[in-house]
PDB file of N, CA and C in Angstrom:
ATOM      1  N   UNK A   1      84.266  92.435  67.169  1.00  0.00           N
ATOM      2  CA  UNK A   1      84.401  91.282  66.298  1.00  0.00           C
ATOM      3  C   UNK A   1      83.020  90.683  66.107  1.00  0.00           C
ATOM      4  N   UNK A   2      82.657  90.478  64.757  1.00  0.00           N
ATOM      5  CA  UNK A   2      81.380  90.212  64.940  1.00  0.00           C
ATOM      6  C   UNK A   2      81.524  88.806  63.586  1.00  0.00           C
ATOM      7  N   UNK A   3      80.819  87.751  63.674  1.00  0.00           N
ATOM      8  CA  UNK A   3      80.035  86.895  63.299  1.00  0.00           C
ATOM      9  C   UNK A   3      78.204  86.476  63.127  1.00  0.00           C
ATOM     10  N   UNK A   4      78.331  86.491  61.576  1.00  0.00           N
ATOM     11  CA  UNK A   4      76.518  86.731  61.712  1.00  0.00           C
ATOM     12  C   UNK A   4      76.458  84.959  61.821  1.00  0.00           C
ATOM     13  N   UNK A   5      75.253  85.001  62.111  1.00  0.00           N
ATOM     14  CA  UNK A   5      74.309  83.963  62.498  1.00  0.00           C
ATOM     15  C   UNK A   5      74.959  82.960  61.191  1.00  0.00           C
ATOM     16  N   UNK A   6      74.774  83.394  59.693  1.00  0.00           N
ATOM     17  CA  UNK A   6      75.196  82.641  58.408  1.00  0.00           C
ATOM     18  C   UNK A   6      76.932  81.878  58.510  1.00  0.00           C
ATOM     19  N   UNK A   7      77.302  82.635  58.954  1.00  0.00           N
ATOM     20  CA  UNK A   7      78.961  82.294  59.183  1.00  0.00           C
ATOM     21  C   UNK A   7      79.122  81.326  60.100  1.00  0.00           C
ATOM     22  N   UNK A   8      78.179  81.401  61.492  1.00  0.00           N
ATOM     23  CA  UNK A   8      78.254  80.834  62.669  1.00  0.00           C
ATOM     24  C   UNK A   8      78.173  79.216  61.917  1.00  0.00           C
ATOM     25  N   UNK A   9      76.666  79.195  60.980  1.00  0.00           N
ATOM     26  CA  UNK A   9      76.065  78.079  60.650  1.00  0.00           C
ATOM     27  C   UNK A   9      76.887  77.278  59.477  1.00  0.00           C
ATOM     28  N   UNK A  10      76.869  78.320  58.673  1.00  0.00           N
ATOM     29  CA  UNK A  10      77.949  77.270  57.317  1.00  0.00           C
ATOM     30  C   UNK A  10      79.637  77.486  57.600  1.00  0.00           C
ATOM     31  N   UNK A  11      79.601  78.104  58.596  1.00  0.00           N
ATOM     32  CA  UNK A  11      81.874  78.541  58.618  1.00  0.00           C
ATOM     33  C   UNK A  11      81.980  78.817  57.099  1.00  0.00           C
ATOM     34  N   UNK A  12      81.438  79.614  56.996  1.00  0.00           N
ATOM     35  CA  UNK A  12      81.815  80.349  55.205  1.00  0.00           C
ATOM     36  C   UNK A  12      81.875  81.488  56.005  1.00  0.00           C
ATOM     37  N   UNK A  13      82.811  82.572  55.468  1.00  0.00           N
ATOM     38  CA  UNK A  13      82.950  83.680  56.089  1.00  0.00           C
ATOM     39  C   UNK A  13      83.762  84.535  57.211  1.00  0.00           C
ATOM     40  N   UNK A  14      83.643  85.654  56.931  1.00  0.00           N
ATOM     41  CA  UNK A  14      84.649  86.151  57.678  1.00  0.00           C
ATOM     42  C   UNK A  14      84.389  86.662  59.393  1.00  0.00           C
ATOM     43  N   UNK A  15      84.811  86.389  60.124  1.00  0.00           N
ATOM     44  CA  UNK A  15      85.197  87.495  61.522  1.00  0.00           C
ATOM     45  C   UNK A  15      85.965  87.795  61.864  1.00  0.00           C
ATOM     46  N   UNK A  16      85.799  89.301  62.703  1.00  0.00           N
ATOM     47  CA  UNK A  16      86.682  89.891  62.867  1.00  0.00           C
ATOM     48  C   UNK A  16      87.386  90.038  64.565  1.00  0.00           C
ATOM     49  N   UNK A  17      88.540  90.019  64.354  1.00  0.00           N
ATOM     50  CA  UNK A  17      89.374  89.605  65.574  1.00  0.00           C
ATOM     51  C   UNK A  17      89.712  91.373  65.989  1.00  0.00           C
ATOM     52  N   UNK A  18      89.712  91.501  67.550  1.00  0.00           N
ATOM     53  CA  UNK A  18      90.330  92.900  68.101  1.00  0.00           C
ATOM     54  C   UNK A  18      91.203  92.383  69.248  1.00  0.00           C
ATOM     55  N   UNK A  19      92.523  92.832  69.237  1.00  0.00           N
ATOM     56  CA  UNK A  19      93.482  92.677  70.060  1.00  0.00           C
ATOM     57  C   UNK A  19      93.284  94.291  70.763  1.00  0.00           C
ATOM     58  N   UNK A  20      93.436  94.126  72.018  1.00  0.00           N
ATOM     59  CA  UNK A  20      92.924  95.780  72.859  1.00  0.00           C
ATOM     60  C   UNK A  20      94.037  95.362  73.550  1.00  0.00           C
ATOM     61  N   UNK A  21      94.866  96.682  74.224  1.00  0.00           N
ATOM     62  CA  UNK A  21      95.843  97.118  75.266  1.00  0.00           C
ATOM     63  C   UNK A  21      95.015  96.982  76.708  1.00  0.00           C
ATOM     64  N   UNK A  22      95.807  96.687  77.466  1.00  0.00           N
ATOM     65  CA  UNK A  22      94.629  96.173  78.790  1.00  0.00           C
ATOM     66  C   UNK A  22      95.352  97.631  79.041  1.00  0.00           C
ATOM     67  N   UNK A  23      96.079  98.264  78.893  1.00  0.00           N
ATOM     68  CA  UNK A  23      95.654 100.417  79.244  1.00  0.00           C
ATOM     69  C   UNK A  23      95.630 101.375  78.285  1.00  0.00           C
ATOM     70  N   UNK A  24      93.975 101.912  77.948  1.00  0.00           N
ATOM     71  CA  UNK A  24      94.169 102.518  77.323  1.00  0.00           C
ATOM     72  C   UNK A  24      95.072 103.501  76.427  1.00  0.00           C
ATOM     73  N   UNK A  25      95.201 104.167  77.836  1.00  0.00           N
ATOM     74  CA  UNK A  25      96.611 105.181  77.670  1.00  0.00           C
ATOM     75  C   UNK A  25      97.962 105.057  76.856  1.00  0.00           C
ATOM     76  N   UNK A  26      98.175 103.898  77.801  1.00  0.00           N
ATOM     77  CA  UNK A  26      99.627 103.222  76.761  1.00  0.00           C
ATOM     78  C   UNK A  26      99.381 103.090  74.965  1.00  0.00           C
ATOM     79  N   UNK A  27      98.234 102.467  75.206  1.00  0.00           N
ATOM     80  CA  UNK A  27      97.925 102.660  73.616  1.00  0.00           C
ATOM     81  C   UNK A  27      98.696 103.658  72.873  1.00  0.00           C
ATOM     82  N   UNK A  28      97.628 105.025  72.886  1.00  0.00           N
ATOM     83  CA  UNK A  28      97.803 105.917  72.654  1.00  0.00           C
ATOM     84  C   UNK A  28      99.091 107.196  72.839  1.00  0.00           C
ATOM     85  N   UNK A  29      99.908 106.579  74.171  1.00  0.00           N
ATOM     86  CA  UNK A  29     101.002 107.276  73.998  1.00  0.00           C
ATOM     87  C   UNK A  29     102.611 106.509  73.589  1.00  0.00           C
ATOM     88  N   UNK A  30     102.254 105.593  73.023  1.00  0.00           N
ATOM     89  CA  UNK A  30     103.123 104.409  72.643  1.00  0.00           C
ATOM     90  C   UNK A  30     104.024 104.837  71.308  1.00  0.00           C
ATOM     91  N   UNK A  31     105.319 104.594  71.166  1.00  0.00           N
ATOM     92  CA  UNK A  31     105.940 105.060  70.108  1.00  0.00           C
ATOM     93  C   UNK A  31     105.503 104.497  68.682  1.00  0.00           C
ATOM     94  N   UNK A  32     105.621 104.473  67.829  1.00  0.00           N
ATOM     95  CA  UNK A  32     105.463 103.723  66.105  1.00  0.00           C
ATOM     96  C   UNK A  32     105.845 102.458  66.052  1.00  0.00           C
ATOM     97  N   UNK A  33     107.468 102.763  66.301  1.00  0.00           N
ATOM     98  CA  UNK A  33     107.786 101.214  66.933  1.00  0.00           C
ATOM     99  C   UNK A  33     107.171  99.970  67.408  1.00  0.00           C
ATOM    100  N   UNK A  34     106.873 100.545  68.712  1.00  0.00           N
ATOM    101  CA  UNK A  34     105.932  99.933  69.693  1.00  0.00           C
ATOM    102  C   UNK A  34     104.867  98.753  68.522  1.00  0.00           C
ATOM    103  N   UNK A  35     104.221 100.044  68.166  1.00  0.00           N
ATOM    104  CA  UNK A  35     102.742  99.401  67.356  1.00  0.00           C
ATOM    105  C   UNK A  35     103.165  99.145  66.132  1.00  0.00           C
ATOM    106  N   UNK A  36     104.217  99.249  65.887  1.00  0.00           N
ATOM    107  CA  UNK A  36     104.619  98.375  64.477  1.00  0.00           C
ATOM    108  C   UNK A  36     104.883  96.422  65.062  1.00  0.00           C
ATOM    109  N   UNK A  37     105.947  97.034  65.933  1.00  0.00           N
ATOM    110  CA  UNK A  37     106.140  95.356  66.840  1.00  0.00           C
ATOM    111  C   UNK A  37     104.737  94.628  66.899  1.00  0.00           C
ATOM    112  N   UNK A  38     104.179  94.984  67.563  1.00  0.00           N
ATOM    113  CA  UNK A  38     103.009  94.208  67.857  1.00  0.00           C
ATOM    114  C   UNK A  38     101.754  93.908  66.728  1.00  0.00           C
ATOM    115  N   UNK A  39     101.672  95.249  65.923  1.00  0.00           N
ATOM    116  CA  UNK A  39     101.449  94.350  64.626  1.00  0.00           C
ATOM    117  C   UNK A  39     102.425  93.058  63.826  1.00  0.00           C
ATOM    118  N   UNK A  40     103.256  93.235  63.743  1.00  0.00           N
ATOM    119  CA  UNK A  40     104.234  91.964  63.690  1.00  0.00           C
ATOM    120  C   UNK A  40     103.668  90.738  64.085  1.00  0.00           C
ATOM    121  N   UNK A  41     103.652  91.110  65.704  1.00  0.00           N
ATOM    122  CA  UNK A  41     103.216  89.780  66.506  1.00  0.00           C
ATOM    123  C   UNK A  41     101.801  89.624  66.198  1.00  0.00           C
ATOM    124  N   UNK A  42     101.125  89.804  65.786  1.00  0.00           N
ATOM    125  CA  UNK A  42      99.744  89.547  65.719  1.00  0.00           C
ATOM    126  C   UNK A  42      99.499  88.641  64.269  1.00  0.00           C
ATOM    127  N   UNK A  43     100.301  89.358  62.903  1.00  0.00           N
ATOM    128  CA  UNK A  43     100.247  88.891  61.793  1.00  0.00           C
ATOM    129  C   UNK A  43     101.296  87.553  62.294  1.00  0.00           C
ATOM    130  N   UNK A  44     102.516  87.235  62.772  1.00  0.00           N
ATOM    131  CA  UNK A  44     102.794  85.737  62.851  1.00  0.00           C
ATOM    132  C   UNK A  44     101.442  84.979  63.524  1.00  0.00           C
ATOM    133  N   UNK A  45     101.153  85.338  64.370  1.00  0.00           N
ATOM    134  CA  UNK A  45     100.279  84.983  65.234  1.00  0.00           C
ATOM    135  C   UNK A  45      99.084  84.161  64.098  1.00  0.00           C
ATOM    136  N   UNK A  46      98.570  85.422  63.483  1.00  0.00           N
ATOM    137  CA  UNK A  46      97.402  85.189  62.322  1.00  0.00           C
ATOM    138  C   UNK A  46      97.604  84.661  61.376  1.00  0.00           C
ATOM    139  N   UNK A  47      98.739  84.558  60.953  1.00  0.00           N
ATOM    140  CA  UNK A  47      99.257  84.413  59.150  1.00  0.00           C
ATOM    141  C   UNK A  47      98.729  85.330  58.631  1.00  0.00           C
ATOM    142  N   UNK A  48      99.246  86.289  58.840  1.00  0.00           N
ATOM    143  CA  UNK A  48      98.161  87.937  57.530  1.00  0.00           C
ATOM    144  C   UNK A  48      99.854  88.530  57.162  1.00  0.00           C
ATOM    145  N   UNK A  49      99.487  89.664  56.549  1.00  0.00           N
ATOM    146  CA  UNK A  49     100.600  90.459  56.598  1.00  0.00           C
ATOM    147  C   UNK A  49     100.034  91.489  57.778  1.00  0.00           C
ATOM    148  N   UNK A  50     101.475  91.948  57.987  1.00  0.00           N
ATOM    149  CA  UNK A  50     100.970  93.127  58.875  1.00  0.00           C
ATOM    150  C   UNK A  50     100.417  94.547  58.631  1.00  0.00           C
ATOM    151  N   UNK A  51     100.580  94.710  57.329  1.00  0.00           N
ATOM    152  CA  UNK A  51      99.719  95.758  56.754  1.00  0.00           C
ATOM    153  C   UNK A  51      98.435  95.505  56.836  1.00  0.00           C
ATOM    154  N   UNK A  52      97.788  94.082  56.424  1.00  0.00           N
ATOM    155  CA  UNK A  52      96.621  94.209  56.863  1.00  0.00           C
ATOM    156  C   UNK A  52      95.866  94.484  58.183  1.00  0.00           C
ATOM    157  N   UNK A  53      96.524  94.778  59.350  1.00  0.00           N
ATOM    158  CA  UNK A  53      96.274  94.933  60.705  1.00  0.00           C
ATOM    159  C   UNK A  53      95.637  95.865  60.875  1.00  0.00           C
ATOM    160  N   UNK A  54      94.490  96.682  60.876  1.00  0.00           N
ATOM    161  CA  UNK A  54      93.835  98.096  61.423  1.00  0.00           C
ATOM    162  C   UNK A  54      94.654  98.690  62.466  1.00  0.00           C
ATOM    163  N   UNK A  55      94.972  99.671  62.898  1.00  0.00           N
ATOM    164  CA  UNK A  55      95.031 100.335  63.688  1.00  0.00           C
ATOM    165  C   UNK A  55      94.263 101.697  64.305  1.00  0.00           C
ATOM    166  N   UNK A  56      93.422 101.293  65.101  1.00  0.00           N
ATOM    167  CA  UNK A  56      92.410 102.529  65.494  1.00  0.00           C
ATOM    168  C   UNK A  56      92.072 102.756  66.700  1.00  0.00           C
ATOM    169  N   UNK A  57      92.858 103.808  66.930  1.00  0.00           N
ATOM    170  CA  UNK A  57      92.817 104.501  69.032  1.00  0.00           C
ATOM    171  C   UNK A  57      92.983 103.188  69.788  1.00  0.00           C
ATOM    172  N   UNK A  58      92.527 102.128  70.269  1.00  0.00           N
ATOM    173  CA  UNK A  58      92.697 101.564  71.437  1.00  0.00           C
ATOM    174  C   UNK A  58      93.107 100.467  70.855  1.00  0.00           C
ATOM    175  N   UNK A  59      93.032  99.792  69.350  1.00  0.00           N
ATOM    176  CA  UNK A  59      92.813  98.239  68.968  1.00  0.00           C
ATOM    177  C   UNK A  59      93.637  98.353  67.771  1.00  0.00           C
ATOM    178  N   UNK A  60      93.981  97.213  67.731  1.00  0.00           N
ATOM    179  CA  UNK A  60      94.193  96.211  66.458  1.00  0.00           C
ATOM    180  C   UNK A  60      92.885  95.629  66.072  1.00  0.00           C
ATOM    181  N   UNK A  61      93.049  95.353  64.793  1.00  0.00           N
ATOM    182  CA  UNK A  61      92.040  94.346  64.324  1.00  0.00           C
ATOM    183  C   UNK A  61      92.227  93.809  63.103  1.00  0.00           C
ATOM    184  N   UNK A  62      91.549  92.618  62.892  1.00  0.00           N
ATOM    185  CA  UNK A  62      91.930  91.751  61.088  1.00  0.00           C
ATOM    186  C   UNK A  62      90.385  91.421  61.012  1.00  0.00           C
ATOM    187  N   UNK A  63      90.238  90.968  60.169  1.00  0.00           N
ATOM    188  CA  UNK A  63      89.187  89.618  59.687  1.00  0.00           C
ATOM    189  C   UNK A  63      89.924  89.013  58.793  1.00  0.00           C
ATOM    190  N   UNK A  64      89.226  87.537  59.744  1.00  0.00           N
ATOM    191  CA  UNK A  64      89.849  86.006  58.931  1.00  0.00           C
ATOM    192  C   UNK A  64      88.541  84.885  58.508  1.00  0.00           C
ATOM    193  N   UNK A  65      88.908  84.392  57.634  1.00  0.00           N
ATOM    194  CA  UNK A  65      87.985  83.890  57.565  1.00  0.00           C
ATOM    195  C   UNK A  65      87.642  82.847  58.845  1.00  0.00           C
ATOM    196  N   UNK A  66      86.116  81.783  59.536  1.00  0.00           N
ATOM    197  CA  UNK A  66      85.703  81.562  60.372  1.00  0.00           C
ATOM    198  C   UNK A  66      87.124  80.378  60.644  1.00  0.00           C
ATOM    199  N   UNK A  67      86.970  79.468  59.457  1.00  0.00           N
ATOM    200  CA  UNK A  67      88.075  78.271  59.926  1.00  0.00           C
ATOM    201  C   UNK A  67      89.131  78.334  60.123  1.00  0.00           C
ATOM    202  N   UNK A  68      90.176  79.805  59.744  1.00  0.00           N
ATOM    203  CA  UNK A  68      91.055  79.922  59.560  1.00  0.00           C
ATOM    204  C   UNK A  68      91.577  80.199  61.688  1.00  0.00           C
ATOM    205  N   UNK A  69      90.203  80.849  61.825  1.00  0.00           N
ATOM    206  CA  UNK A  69      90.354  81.174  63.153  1.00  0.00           C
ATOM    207  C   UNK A  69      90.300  79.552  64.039  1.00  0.00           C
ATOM    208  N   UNK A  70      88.981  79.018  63.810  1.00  0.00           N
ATOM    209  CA  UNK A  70      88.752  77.956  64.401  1.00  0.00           C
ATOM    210  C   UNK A  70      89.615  77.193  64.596  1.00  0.00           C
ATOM    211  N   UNK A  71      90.973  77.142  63.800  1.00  0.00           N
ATOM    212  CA  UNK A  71      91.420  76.088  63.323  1.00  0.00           C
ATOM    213  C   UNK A  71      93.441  76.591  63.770  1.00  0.00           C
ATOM    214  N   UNK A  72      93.284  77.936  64.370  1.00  0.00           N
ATOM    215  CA  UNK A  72      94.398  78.547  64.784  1.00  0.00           C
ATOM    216  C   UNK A  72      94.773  78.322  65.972  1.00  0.00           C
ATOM    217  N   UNK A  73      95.626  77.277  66.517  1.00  0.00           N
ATOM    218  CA  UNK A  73      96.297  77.138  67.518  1.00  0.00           C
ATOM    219  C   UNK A  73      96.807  77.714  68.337  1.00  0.00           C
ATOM    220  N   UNK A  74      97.297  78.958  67.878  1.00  0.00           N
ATOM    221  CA  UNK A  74      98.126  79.840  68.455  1.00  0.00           C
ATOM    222  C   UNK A  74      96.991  81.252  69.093  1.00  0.00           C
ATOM    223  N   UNK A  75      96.019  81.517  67.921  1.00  0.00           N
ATOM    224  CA  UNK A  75      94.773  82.425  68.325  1.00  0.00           C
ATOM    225  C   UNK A  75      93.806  81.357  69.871  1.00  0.00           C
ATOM    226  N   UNK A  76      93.495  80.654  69.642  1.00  0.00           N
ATOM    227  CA  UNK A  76      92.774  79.528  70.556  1.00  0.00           C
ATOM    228  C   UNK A  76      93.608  79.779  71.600  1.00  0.00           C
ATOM    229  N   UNK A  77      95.320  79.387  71.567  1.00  0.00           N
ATOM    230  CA  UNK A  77      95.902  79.309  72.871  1.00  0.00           C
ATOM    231  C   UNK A  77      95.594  80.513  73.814  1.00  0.00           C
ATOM    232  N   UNK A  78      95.079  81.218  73.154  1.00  0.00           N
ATOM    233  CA  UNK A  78      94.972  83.028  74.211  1.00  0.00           C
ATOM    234  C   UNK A  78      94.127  83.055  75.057  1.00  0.00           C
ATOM    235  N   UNK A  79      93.413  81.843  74.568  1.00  0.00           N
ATOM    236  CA  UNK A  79      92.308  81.586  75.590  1.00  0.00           C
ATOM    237  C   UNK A  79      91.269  83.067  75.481  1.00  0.00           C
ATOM    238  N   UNK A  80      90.702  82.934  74.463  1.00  0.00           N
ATOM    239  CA  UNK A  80      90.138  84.449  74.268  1.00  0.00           C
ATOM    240  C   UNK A  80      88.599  84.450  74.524  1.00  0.00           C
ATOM    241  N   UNK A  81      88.339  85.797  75.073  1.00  0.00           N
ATOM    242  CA  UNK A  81      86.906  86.412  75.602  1.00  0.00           C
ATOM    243  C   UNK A  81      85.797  86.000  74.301  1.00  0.00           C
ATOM    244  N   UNK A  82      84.718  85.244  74.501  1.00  0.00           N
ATOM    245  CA  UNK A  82      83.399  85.199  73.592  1.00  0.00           C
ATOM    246  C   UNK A  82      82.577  85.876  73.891  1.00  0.00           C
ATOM    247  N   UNK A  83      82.762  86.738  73.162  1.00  0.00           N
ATOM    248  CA  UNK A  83      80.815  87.358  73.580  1.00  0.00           C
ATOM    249  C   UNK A  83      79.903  87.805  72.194  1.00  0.00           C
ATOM    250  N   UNK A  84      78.921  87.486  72.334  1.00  0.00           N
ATOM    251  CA  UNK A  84      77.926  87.687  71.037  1.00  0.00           C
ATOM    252  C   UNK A  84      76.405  88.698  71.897  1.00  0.00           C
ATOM    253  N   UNK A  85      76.305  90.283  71.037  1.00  0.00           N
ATOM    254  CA  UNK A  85      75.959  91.071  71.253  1.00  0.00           C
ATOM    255  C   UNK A  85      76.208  91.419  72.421  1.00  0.00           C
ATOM    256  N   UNK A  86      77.349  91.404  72.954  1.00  0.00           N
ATOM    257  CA  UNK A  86      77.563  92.548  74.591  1.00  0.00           C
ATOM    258  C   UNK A  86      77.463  91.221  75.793  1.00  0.00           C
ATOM    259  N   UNK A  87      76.842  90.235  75.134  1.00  0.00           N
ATOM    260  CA  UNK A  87      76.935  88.604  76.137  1.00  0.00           C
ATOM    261  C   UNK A  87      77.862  87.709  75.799  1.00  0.00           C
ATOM    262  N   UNK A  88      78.269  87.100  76.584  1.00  0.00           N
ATOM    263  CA  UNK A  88      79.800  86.309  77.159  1.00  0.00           C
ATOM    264  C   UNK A  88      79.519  84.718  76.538  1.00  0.00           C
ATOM    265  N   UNK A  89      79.996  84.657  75.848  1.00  0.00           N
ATOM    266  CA  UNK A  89      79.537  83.031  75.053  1.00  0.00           C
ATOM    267  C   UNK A  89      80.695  81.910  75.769  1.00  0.00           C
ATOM    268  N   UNK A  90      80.593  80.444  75.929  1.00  0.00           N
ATOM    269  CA  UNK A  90      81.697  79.754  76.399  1.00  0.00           C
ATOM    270  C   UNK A  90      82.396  79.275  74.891  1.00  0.00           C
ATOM    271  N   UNK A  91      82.094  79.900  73.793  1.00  0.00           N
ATOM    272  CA  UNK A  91      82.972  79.473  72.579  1.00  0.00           C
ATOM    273  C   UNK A  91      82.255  80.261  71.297  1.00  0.00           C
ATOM    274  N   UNK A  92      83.164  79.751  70.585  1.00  0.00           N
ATOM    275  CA  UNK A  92      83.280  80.600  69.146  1.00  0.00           C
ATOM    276  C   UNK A  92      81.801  80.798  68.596  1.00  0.00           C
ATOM    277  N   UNK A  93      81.079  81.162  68.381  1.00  0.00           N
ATOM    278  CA  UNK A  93      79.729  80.871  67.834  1.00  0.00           C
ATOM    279  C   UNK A  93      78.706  80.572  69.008  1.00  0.00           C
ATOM    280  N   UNK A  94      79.236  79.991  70.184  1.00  0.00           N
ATOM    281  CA  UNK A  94      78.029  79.663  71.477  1.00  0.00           C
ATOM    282  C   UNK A  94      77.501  78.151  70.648  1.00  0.00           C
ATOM    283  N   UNK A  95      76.458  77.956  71.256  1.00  0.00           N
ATOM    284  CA  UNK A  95      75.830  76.293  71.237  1.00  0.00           C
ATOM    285  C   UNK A  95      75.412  76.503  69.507  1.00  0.00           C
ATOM    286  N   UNK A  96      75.720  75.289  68.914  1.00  0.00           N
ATOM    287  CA  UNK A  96      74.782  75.448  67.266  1.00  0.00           C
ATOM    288  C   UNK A  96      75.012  76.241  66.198  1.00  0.00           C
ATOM    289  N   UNK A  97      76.272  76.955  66.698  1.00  0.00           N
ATOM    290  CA  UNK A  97      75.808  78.349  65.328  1.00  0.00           C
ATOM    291  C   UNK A  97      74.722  78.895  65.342  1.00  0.00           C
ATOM    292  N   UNK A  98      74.310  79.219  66.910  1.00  0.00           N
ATOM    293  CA  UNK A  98      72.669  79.642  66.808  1.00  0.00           C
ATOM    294  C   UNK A  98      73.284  81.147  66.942  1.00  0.00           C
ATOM    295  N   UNK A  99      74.149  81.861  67.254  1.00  0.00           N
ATOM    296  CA  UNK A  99      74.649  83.282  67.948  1.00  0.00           C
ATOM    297  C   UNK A  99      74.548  84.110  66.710  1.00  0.00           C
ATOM    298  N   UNK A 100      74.938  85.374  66.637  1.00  0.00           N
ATOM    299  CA  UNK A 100      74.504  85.903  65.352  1.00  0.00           C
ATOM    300  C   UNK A 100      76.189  87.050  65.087  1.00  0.00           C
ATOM    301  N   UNK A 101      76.230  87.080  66.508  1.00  0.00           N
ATOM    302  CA  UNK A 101      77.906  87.946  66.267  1.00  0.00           C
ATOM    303  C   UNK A 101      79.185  87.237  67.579  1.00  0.00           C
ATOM    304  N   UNK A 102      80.090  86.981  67.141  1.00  0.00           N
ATOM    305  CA  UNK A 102      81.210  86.723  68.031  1.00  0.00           C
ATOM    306  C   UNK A 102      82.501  87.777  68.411  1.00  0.00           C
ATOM    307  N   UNK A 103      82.877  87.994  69.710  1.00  0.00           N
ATOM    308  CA  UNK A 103      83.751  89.019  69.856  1.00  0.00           C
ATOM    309  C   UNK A 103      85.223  87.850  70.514  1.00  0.00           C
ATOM    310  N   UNK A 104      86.192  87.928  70.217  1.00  0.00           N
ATOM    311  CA  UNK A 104      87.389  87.388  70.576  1.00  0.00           C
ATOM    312  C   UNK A 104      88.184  88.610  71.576  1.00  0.00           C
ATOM    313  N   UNK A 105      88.697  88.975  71.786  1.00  0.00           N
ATOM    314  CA  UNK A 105      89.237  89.969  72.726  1.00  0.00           C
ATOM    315  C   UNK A 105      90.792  89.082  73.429  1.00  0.00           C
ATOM    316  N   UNK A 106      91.620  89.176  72.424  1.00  0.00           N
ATOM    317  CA  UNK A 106      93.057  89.198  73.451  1.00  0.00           C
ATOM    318  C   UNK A 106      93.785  90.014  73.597  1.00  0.00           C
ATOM    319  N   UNK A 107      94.766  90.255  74.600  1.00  0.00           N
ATOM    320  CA  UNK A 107      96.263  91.434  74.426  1.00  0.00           C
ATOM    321  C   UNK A 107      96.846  91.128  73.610  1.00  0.00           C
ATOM    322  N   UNK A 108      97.392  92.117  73.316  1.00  0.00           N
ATOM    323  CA  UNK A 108      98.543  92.589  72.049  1.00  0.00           C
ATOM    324  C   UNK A 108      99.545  93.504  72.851  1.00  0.00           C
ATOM    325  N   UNK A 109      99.387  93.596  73.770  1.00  0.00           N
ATOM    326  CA  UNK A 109     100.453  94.430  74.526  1.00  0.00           C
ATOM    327  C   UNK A 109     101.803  93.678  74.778  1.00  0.00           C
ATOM    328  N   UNK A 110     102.783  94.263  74.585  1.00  0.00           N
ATOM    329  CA  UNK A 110     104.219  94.389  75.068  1.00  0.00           C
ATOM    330  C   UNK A 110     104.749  93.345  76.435  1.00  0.00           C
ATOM    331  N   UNK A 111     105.478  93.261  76.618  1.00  0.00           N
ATOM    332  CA  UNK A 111     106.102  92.594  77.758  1.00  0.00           C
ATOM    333  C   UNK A 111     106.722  93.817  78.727  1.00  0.00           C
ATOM    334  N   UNK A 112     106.437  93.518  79.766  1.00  0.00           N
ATOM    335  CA  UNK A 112     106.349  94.546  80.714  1.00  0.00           C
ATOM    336  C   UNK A 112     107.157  94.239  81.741  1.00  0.00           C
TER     337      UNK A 112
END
């Protein structure tokens, strides 16, 4: 999920969100079903459709625009991972809109 430095500063713009399986494996040996459901849950989650959802080997993913995220209650509640270039930020953008990319990282996995 990345956020440039411009997005950070004006919230014009898009980033992109990745929901990852905390096991690989399951991912990948998971029925259609499965990963249809949880695209489901991700688009209520987001307000998207669920067609727009990527699906690729380990992840989900969307891009939303910055406020749409900022401003998502339900994305926020996940309490989700920041990191900008491979480093761990304590929030969306880090101090200022000075950061140049943002990574969000929640589950999308199933109930177990």
């Amino acid at each position: 999920i990345e956020a440039t430095k411009e997005v950070c500063k004006t919230h014009v713009g898009e980033i992109r969100l990745v929901f990852k399986e905390t096991n690989g494996s399951r991912f990948t040996t998971g029925s259609a079903l499965v990963h249809r459901r949880i695209q489901v849950k991700i688009a209520e989650m987001t307000n998207v459709r669920s067609e727009d959802i990527a699906v690729d080997k380990t992840e989900y993913s969307l891009s939303l625009p910055i406020l749409r995220v900022k401003n998502n209650d339900k994305i926020l509640a996940m309490k989700p991972k920041y990191t900008m270039d491979g480093n761990v930020t304590e929030s969306l953008c880090g101090s200022a809109g000075t950061n140049s990319g943002v990574l969000i990282d929640g589950s999308a996995g199933t109930n177990s």
